[in-house]
Protein backbone atom coordinates (compact mmCIF):
# COMPACT_ATOMS: atom_id res chain seq x y z
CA UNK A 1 43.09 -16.28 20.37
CA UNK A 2 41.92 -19.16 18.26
CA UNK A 3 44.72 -21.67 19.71
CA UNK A 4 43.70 -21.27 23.21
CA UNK A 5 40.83 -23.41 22.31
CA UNK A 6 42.72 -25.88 20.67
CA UNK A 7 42.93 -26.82 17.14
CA UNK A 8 38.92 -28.12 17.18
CA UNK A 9 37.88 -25.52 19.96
CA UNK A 10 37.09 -27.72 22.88
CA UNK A 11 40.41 -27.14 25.04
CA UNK A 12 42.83 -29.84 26.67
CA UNK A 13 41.25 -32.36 28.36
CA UNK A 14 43.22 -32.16 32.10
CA UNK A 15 41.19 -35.39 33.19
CA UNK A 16 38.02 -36.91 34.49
CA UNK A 17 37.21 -34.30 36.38
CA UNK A 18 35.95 -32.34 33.21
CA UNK A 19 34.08 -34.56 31.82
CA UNK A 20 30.26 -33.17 31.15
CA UNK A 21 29.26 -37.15 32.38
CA UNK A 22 28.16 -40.57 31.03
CA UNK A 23 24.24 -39.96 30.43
CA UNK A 24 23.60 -39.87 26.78
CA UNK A 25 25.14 -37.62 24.23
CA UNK A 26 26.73 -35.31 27.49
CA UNK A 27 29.64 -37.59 27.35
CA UNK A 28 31.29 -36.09 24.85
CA UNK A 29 30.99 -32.64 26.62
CA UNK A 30 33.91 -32.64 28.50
CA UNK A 31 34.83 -28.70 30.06
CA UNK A 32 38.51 -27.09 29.39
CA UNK A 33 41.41 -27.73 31.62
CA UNK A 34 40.46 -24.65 33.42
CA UNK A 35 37.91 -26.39 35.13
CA UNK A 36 39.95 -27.73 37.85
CA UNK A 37 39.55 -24.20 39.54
CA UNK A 38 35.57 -24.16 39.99
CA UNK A 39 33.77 -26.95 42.08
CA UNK A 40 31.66 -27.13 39.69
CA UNK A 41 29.79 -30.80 39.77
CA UNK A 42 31.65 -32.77 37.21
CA UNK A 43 28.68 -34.94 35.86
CA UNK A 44 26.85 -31.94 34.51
CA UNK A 45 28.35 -29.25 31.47
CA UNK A 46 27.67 -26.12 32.87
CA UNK A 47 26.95 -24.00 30.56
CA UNK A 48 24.71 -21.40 31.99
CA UNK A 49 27.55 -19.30 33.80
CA UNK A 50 24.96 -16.36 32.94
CA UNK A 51 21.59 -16.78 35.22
CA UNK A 52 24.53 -16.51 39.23
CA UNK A 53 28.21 -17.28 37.83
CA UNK A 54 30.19 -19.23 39.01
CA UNK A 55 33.04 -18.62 41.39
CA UNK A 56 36.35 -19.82 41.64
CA UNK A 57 37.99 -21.82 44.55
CA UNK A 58 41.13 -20.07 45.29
CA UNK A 59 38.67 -16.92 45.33
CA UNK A 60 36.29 -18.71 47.77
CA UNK A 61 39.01 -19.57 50.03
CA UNK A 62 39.84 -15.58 50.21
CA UNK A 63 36.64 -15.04 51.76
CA UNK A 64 36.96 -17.92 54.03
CA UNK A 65 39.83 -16.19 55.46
CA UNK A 66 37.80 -12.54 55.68
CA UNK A 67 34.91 -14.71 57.31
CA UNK A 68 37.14 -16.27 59.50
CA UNK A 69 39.16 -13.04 60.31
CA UNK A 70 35.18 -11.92 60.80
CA UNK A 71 34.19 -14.19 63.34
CA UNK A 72 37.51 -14.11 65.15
CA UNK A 73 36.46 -10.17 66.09
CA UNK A 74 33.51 -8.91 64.76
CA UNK A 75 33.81 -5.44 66.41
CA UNK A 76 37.33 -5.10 65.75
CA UNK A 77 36.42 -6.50 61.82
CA UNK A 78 32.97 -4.31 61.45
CA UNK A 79 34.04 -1.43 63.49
CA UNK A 80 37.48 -0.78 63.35
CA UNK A 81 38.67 -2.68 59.98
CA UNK A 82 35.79 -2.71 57.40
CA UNK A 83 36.00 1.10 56.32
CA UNK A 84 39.78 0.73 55.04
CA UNK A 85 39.67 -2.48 53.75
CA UNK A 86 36.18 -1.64 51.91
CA UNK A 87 37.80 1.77 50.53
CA UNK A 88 40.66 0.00 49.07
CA UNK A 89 38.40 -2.83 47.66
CA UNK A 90 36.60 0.28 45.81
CA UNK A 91 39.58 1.64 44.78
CA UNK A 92 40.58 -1.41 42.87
CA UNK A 93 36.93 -2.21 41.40
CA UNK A 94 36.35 1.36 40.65
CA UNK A 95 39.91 1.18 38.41
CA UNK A 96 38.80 -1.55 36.42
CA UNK A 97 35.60 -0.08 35.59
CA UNK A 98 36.38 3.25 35.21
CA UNK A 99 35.02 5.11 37.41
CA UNK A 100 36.07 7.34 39.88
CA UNK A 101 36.20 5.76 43.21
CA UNK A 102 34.46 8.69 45.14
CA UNK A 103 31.43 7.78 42.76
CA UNK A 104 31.31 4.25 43.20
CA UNK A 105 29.39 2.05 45.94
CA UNK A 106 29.01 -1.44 46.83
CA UNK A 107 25.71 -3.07 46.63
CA UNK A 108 24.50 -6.80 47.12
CA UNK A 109 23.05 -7.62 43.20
CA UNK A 110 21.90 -5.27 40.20
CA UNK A 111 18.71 -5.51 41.01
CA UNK A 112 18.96 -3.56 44.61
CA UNK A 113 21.02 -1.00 42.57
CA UNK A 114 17.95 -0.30 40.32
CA UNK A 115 15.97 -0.52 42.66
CA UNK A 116 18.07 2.09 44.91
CA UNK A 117 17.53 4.95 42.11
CA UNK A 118 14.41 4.51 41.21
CA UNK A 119 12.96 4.23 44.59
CA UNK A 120 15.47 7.38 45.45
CA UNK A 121 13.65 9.33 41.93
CA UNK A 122 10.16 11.17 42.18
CA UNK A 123 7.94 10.92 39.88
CA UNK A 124 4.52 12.62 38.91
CA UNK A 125 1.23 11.75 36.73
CA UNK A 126 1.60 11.53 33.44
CA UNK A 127 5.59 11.10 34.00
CA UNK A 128 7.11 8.38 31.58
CA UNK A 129 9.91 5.73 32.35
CA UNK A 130 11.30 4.44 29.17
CA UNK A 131 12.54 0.79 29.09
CA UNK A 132 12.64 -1.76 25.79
CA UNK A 133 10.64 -5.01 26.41
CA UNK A 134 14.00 -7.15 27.01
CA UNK A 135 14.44 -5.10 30.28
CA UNK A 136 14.97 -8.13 33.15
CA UNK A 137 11.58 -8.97 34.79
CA UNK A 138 12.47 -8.04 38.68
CA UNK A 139 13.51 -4.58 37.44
CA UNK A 140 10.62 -4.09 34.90
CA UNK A 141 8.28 -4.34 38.48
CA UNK A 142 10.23 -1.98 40.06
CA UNK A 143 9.84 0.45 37.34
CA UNK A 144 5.67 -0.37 37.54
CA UNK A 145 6.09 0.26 41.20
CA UNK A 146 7.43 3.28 41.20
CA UNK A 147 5.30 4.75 38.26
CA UNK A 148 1.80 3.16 39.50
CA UNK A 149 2.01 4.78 43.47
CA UNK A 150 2.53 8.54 41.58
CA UNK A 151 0.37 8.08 38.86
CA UNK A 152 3.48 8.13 35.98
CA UNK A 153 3.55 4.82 33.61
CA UNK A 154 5.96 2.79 31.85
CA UNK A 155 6.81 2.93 28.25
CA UNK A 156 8.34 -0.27 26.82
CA UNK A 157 9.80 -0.35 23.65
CA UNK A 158 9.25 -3.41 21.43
CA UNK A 159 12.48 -4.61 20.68
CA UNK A 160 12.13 -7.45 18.26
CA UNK A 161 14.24 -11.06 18.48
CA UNK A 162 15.84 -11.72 16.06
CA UNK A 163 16.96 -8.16 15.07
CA UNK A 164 19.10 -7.16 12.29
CA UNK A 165 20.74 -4.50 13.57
CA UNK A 166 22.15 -2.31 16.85
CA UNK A 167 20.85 0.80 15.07
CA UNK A 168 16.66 -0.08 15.14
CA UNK A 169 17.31 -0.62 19.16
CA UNK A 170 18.39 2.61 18.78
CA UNK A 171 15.78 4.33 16.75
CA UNK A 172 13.10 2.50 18.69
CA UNK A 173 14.16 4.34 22.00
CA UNK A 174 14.22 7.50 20.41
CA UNK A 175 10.74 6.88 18.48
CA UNK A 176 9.25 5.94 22.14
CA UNK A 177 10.49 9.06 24.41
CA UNK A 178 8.64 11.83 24.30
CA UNK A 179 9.03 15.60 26.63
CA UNK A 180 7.27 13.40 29.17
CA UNK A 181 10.15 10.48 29.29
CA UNK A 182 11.93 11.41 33.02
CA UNK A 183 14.54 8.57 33.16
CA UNK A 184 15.10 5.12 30.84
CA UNK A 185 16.38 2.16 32.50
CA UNK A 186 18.54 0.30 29.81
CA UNK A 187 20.27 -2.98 29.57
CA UNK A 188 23.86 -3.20 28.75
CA UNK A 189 23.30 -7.00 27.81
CA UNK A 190 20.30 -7.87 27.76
CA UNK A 191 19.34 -11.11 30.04
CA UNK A 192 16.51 -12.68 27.75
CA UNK A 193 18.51 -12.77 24.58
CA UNK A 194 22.14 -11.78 25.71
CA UNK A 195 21.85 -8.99 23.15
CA UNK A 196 25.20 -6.35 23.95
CA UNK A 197 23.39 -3.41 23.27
CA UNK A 198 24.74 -0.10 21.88
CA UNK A 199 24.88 1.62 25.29
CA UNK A 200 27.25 4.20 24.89
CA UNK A 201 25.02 5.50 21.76
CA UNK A 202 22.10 5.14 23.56
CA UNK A 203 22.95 7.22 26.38
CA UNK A 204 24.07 9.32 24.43
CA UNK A 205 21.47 10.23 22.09
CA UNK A 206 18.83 10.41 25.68
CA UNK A 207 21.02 12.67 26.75
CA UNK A 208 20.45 15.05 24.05
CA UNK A 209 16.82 15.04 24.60
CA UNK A 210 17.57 15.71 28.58
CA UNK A 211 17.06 12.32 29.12
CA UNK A 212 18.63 10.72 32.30
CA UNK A 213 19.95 6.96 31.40
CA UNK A 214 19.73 4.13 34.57
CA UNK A 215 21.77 1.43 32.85
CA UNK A 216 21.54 -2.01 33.98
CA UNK A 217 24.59 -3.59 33.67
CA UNK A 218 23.88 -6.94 35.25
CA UNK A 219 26.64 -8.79 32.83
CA UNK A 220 28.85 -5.93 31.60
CA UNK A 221 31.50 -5.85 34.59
CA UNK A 222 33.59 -8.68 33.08
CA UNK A 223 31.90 -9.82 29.92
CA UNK A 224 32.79 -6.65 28.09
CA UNK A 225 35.55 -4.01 28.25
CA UNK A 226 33.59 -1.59 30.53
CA UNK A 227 34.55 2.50 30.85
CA UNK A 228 31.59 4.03 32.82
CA UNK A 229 33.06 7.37 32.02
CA UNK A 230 33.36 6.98 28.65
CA UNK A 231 29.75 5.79 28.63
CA UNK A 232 28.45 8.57 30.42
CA UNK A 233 24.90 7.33 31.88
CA UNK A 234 23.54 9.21 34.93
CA UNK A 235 23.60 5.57 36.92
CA UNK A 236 25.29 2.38 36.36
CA UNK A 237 25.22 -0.82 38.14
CA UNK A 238 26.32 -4.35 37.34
CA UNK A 239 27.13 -7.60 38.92
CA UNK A 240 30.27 -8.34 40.04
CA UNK A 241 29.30 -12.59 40.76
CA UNK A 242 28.46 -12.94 37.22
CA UNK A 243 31.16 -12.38 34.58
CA UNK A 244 34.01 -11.12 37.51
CA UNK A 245 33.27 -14.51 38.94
CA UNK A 246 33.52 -12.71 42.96
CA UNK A 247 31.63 -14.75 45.59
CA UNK A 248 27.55 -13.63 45.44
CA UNK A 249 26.28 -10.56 46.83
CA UNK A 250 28.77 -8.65 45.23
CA UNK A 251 27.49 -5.34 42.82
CA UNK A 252 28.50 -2.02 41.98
CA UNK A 253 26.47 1.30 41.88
CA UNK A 254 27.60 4.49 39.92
CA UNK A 255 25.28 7.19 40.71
CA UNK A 256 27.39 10.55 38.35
CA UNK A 257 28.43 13.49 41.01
CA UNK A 258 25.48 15.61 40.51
CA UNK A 259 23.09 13.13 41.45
CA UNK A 260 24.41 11.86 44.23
CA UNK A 261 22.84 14.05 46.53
CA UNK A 262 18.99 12.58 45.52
CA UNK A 263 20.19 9.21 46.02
CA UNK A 264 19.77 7.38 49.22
CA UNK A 265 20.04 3.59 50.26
CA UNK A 266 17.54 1.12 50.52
CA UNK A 267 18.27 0.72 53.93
CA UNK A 268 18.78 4.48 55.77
CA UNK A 269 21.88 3.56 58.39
CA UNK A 270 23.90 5.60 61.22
CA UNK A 271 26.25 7.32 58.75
CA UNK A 272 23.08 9.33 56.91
CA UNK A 273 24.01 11.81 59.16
CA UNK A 274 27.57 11.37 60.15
CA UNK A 275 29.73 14.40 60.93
CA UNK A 276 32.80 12.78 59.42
CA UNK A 277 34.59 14.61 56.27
CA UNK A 278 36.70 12.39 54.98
CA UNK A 279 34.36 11.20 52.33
CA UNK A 280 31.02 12.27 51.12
CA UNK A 281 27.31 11.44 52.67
CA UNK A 282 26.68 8.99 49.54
CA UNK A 283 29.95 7.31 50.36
CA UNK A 284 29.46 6.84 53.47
CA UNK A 285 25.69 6.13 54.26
CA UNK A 286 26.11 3.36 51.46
CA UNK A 287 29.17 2.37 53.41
CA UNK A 288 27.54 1.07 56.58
CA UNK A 289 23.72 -0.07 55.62
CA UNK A 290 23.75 -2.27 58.55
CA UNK A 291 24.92 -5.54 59.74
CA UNK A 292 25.89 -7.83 56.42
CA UNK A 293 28.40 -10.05 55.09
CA UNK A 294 30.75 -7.56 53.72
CA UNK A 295 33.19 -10.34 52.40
CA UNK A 296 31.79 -10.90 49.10
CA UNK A 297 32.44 -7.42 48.04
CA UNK A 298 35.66 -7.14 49.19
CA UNK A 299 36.98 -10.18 47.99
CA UNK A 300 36.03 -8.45 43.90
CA UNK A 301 39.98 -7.29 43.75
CA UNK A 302 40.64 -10.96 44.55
CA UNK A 303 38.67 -12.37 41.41
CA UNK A 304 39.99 -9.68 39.04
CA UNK A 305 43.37 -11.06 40.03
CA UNK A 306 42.88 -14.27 39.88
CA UNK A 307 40.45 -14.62 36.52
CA UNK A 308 43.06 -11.77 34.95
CA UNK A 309 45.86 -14.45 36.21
CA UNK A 310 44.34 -17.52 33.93
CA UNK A 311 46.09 -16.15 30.43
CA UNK A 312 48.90 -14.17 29.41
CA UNK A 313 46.92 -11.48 27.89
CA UNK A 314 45.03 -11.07 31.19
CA UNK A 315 41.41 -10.19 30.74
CA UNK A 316 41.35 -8.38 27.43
CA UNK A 317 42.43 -12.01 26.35
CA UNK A 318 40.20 -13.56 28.88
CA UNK A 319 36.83 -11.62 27.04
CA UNK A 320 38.10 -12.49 23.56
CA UNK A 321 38.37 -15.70 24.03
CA UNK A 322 34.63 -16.07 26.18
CA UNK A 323 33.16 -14.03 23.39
CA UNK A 324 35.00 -16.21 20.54
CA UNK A 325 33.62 -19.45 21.97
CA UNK A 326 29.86 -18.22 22.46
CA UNK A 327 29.97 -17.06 18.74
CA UNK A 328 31.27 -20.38 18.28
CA UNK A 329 28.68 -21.80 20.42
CA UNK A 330 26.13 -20.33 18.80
CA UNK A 331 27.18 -21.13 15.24
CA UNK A 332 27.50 -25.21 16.22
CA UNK A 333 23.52 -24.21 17.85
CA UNK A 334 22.25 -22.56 14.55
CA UNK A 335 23.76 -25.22 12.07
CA UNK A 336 22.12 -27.99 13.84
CA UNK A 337 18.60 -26.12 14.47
CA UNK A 338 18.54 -24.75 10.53
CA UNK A 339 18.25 -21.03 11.93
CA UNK A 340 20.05 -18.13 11.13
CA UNK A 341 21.79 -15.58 13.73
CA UNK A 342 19.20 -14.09 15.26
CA UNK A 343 21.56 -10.98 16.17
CA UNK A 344 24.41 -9.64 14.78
CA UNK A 345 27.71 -10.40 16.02
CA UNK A 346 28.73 -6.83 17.26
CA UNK A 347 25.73 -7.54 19.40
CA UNK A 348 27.38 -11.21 20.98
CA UNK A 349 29.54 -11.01 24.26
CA UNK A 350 29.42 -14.19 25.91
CA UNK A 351 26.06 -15.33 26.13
CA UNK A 352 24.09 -16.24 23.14
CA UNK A 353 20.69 -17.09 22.19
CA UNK A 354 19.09 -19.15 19.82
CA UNK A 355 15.39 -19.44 18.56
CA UNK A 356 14.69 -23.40 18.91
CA UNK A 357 11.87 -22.61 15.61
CA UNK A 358 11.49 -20.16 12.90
CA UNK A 359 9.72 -16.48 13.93
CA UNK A 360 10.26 -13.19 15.96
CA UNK A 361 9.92 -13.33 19.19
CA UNK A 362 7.76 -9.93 20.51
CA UNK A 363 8.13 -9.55 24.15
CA UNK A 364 5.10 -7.70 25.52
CA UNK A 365 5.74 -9.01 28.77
CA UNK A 366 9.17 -10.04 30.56
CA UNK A 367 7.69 -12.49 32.69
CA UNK A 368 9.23 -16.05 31.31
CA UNK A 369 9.15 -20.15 32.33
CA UNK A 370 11.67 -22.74 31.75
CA UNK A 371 10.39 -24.96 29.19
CA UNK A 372 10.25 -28.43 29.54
CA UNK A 373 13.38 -29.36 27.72
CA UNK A 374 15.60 -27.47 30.23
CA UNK A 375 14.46 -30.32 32.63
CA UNK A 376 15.16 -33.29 30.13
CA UNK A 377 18.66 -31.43 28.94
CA UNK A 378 19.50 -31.42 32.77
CA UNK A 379 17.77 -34.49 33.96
CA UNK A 380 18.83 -37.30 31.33
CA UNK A 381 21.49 -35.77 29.36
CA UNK A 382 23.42 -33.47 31.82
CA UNK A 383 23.57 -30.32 30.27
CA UNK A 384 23.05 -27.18 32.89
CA UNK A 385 21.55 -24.90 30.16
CA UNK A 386 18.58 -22.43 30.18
CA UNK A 387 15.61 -22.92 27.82
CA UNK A 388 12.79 -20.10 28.25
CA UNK A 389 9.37 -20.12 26.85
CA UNK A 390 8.10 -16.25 26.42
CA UNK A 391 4.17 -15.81 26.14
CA UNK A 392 4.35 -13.78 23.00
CA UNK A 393 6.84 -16.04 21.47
CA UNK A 394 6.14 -18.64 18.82
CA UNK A 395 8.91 -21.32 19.95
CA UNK A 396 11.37 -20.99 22.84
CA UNK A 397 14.88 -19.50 23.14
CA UNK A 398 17.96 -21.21 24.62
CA UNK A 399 20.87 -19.46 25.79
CA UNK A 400 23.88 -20.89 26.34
CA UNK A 401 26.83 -18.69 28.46
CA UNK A 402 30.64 -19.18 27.71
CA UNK A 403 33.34 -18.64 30.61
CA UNK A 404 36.68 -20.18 30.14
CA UNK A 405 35.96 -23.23 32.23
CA UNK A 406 33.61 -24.37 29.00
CA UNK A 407 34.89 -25.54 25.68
CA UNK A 408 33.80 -25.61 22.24
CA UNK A 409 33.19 -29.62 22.68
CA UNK A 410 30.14 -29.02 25.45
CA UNK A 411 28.40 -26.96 22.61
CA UNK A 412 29.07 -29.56 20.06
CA UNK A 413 27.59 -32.40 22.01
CA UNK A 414 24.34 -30.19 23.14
CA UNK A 415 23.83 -29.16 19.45
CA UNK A 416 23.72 -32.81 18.60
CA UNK A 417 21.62 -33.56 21.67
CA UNK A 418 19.15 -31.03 20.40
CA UNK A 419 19.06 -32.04 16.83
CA UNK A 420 18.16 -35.67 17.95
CA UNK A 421 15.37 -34.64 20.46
CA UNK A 422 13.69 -31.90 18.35
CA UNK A 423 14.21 -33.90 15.42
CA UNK A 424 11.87 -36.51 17.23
């Protein structure tokens, strides 16, 4: 996998068009060769593929032609088209999570997929929803919505940043349920700190306690070999415009057989009570929510194609080689801020954070800001890179994403960059 990169890591430089721009240290930041199949500005390393992916051009023309196709004739598209060409987009998506496809639903983001169960879920006073206090901030209010209008609360496990190993998330979970804990809502990888937690264990060990496990998956389809039967949670959803690179507004929902029948969509459509028996009600009613955009999500075989075209070994080599270069990454970040790991690396897909000063970082809250230097990092040396400043934390974090467009020479140059500026 190592030679992909290139002897030093950064890739073949294809041309110009790579290059991270002339402002400062960013000019030594050129992107990979791949980066002729993104539109991705050229004066700025991108390197924050994380917070809305990025997707690919021969992939965006593929939904030009559904859109077009669309307009052309939208009742013959909506009406008369959508249902077979959305059942065999499942089909595919459903295969390379692993999932059946009969338990498997298209939604527009994660966030409308937690949302969707917990809004679906009844609770009561006194009920407990367990989360740890990396859970991402729009579905952290969602839980406090749900618990505050029946009287149930939230329980947030302090997970601490850095953290030695997977096993204390795990024993911290377990310390905070209790025989009121109904459901837990659990990153996969986390979005603060781009932690890969142990989910699979995790849901596991709820389940023992008759715990039902909501797993956020916002990265995982993509970033990580992903087997939703093999992890077993009662609900899964993930992005599919993140790590799968599809156009936005593409997600997935697994809701497990049993449950299906408690969960309803957002948005109650014409097929709640269709008569049709082809497929079941949960199929279905998710099915037609409405009048949308539907190309997005049916353009997600398109970009598992395509981004499992780009190598040999298809997208087994594809994560290897993402997760390689954010170790990498962060490495070339910790060397040149004189801090250690903060995680270990069982616990690194491809994003990676780094503490910019010695401490732990204790989230009590998930509510964050960008810190200053993500505007000077953009602004004068053209770096596209988050920096987030947490109230309970004593310095800020930056996390820098790794898709194959990036190379090991963009994380050089912004280590160096951030050497000189903190070092001022």
């Amino acid at each position: 996998m190592g030679g992909r990169l290139g002897a030093d890591g950064s890739g073949k430089q294809e041309d110009a068009r790579g290059a991270a721009g002339a402002r400062g240290l960013g000019e030594r930041s050129g992107a990979s060769e791949f980066v002729r199949h993104w539109s991705l500005d050229p004066d700025v390393a991108f390197l924050n593929h994380g917070s809305f992916g990025a997707c690919p051009i021969p992939v965006l023309e593929a939904q030009t032609r559904l859109r077009d196709r669309l307009e052309r004739g939208p009742v013959q598209f909506l009406l008369r088209e959508l249902d077979e060409l959305a059942t065999s987009a499942l089909a595919e998506t459903a295969t390379f999570v692993g999932v059946d496809p009969d338990d498997l639903v298209f939604v527009p983001n994660a966030t409308t997929g937690v949302n969707t169960i917990l809004r679906s879920l009844s609770f009561q006073a006194g009920d407990e929803l367990l989360t740890t206090s990396h859970e991402y901030n729009a579905c952290r209010n969602a839980m406090e919505f749900v618990a505050g209008r029946s009287g149930a609360r939230v329980v947030a496990v302090d997970v601490p940043f850095p953290i030695g190993s997977s096993d204390e998330v795990v024993e911290r979970l377990l310390d905070g349920t209790s025989d009121r804990t109904r459901v837990a809502v659990i990153d996969h990888i986390t979005s603060l700190t781009g932690m890969v937690m142990p989910i699979a264990r995790i849901v596991g060990a709820l389940a023992e306690r008759g715990i039902d496990t909501l797993v956020d998956g916002a990265h995982g389809p993509g970033m990580v070999p992903l087997d939703i039967t093999g992890i077993a949670p009662a609900y899964y959803t993930g992005n599919c415009h993140k790590w799968l690179c599809a156009p936005k507004g593409a997600a997935i929902l697994y809701v497990r057989r049993d449950l299906q029948p408690l969960i309803r969509p957002l948005a109650i459509s014409h097929d709640a009570n269709s008569t049709r028996t082809d497929a079941s009600r949960f199929r279905l009613e998710f099915g037609w929510t409405g009048t949308v955009d539907p190309t997005s999500y049916l353009c997600i075989p398109e970009s598992i194609r395509f981004m499992g075209s780009l190598l040999p070994g298809g997208w087994p080599e594809l994560m290897e080689r993402n997760r390689e270069l954010a170790l990498r990454a962060r490495g070339l970040l910790c060397d040149a801020l004189g801090v250690a790991p903060p995680c270990p690396d069982e616990m690194i897909g491809t994003l990676a954070s780094v503490p910019l000063g010695p401490g732990t970082f204790r989230f009590e809250t998930t509510a964050l800001a960008f810190d200053d230097l993500d505007t000077v990092l953009r602004e004068e040396y053209g770096f596209e890179v988050p920096v987030l400043a947490y109230p309970e934390g004593p310095s800020s974090i930056i996390r820098v994403a790794a898709q194959i467009y990036n190379s090991l020479g963009q994380y050089a140059a912004l280590a160096d960059t951030l050497k000189m500026l903190l070092g001022r």
